[in-house]
Protein backbone atom coordinates (compact mmCIF):
# COMPACT_ATOMS: atom_id res chain seq x y z
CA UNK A 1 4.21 1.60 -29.62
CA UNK A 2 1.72 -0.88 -28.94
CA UNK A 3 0.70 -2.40 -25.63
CA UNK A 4 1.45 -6.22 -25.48
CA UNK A 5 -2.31 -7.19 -23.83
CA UNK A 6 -1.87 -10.02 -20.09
CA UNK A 7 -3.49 -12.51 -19.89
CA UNK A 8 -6.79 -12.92 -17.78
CA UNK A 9 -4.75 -14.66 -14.83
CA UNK A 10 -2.01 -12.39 -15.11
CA UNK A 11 -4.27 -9.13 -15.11
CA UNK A 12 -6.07 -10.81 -12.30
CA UNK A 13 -2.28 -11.33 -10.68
CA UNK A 14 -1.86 -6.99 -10.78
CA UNK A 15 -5.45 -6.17 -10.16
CA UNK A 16 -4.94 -8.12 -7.12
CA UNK A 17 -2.04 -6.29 -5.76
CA UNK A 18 -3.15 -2.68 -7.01
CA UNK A 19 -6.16 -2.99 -4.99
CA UNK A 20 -4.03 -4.01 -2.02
CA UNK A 21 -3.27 -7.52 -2.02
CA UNK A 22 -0.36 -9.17 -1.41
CA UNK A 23 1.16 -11.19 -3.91
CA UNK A 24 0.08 -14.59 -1.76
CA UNK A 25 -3.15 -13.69 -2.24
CA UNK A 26 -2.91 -12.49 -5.82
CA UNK A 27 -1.63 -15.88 -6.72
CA UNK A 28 -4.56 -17.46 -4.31
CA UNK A 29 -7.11 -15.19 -6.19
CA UNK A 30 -5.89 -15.85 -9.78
CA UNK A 31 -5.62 -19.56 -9.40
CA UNK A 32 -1.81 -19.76 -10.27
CA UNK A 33 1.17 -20.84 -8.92
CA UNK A 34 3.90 -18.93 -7.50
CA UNK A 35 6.43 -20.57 -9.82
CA UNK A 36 4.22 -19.30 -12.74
CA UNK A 37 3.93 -15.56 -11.26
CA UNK A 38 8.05 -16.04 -10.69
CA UNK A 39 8.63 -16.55 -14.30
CA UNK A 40 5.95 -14.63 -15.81
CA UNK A 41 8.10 -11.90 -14.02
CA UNK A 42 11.26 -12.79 -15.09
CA UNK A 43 10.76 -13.99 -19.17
CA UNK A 44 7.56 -11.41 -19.72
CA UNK A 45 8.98 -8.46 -19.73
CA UNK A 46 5.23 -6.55 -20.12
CA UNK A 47 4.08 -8.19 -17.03
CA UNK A 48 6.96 -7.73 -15.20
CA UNK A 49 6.58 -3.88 -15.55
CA UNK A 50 3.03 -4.36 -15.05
CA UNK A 51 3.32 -5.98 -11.78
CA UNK A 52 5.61 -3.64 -10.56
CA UNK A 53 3.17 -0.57 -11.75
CA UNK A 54 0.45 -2.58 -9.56
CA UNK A 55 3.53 -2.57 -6.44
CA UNK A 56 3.71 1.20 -6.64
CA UNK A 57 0.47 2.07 -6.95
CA UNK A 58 -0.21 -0.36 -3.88
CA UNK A 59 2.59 1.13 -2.15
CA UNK A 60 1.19 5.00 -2.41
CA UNK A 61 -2.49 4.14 -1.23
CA UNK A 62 -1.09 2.48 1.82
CA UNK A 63 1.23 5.24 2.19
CA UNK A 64 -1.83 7.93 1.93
CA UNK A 65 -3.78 5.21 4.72
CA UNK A 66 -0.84 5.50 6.75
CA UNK A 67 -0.45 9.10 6.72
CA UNK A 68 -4.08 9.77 7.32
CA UNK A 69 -4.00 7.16 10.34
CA UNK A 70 -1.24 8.99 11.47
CA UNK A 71 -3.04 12.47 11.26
CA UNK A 72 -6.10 11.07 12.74
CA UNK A 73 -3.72 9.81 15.60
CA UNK A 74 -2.30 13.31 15.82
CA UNK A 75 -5.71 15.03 16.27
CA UNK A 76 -7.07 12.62 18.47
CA UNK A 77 -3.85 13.06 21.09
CA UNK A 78 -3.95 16.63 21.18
CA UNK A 79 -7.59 16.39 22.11
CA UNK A 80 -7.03 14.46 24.98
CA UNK A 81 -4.22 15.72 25.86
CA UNK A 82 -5.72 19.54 26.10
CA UNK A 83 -8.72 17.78 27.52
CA UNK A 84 -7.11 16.67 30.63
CA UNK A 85 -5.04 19.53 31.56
CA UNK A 86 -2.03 17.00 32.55
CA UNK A 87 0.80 18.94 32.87
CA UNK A 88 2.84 17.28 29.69
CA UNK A 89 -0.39 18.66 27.16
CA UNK A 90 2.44 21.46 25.50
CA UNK A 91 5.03 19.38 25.52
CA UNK A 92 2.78 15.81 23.97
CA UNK A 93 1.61 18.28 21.48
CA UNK A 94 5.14 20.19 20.56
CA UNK A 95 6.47 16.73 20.02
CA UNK A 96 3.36 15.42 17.47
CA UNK A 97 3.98 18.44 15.92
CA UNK A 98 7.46 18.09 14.76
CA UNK A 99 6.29 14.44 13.03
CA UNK A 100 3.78 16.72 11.10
């Protein structure tokens, strides 16, 4: 089967939004209106499955930023938690644990 090739702004539209971007600024970046994007997505079918390839590879990268964040978070509270000897240390670090 062969690919149907975007156009320049609408490749610019998911590179935007793959990298992170919002679709605001996607639209801001590319130099299109939202209207445009809005039907692009609706009457272009390969752009409308592109775009939402772009969403879900956007969405697992911040997912992997959030989980590290949260790890880092994690680590960081048991260490100061231990480091202070307060008398909630186990119980702060039993609790982290069970988000882990």
């Amino acid at each position: 089967m062969t690919e149907i090739a975007l156009t320049p702004q609408q490749q610019e539209v998911t590179d935007v939004i793959r990298s992170g971007g919002t679709i605001h600024g996607a639209i801001a970046i590319a130099k299109v209106l939202r209207k445009d994007v809005l039907a692009w997505r609706r009457e272009i079918p390969h752009f409308a499955a592109a775009l939402e390839q772009a969403f879900s590879e956007r969405d697992l990268m911040h997912r992997e930023r959030v989980m590290a964040l949260v790890d880092q978070a994690y680590q960081t509270s048991c260490r100061l938690a231990l480091g202070t000897r307060c008398r909630d240390a186990p119980k702060l670090v039993r609790s982290a644990r069970t988000y882990s």
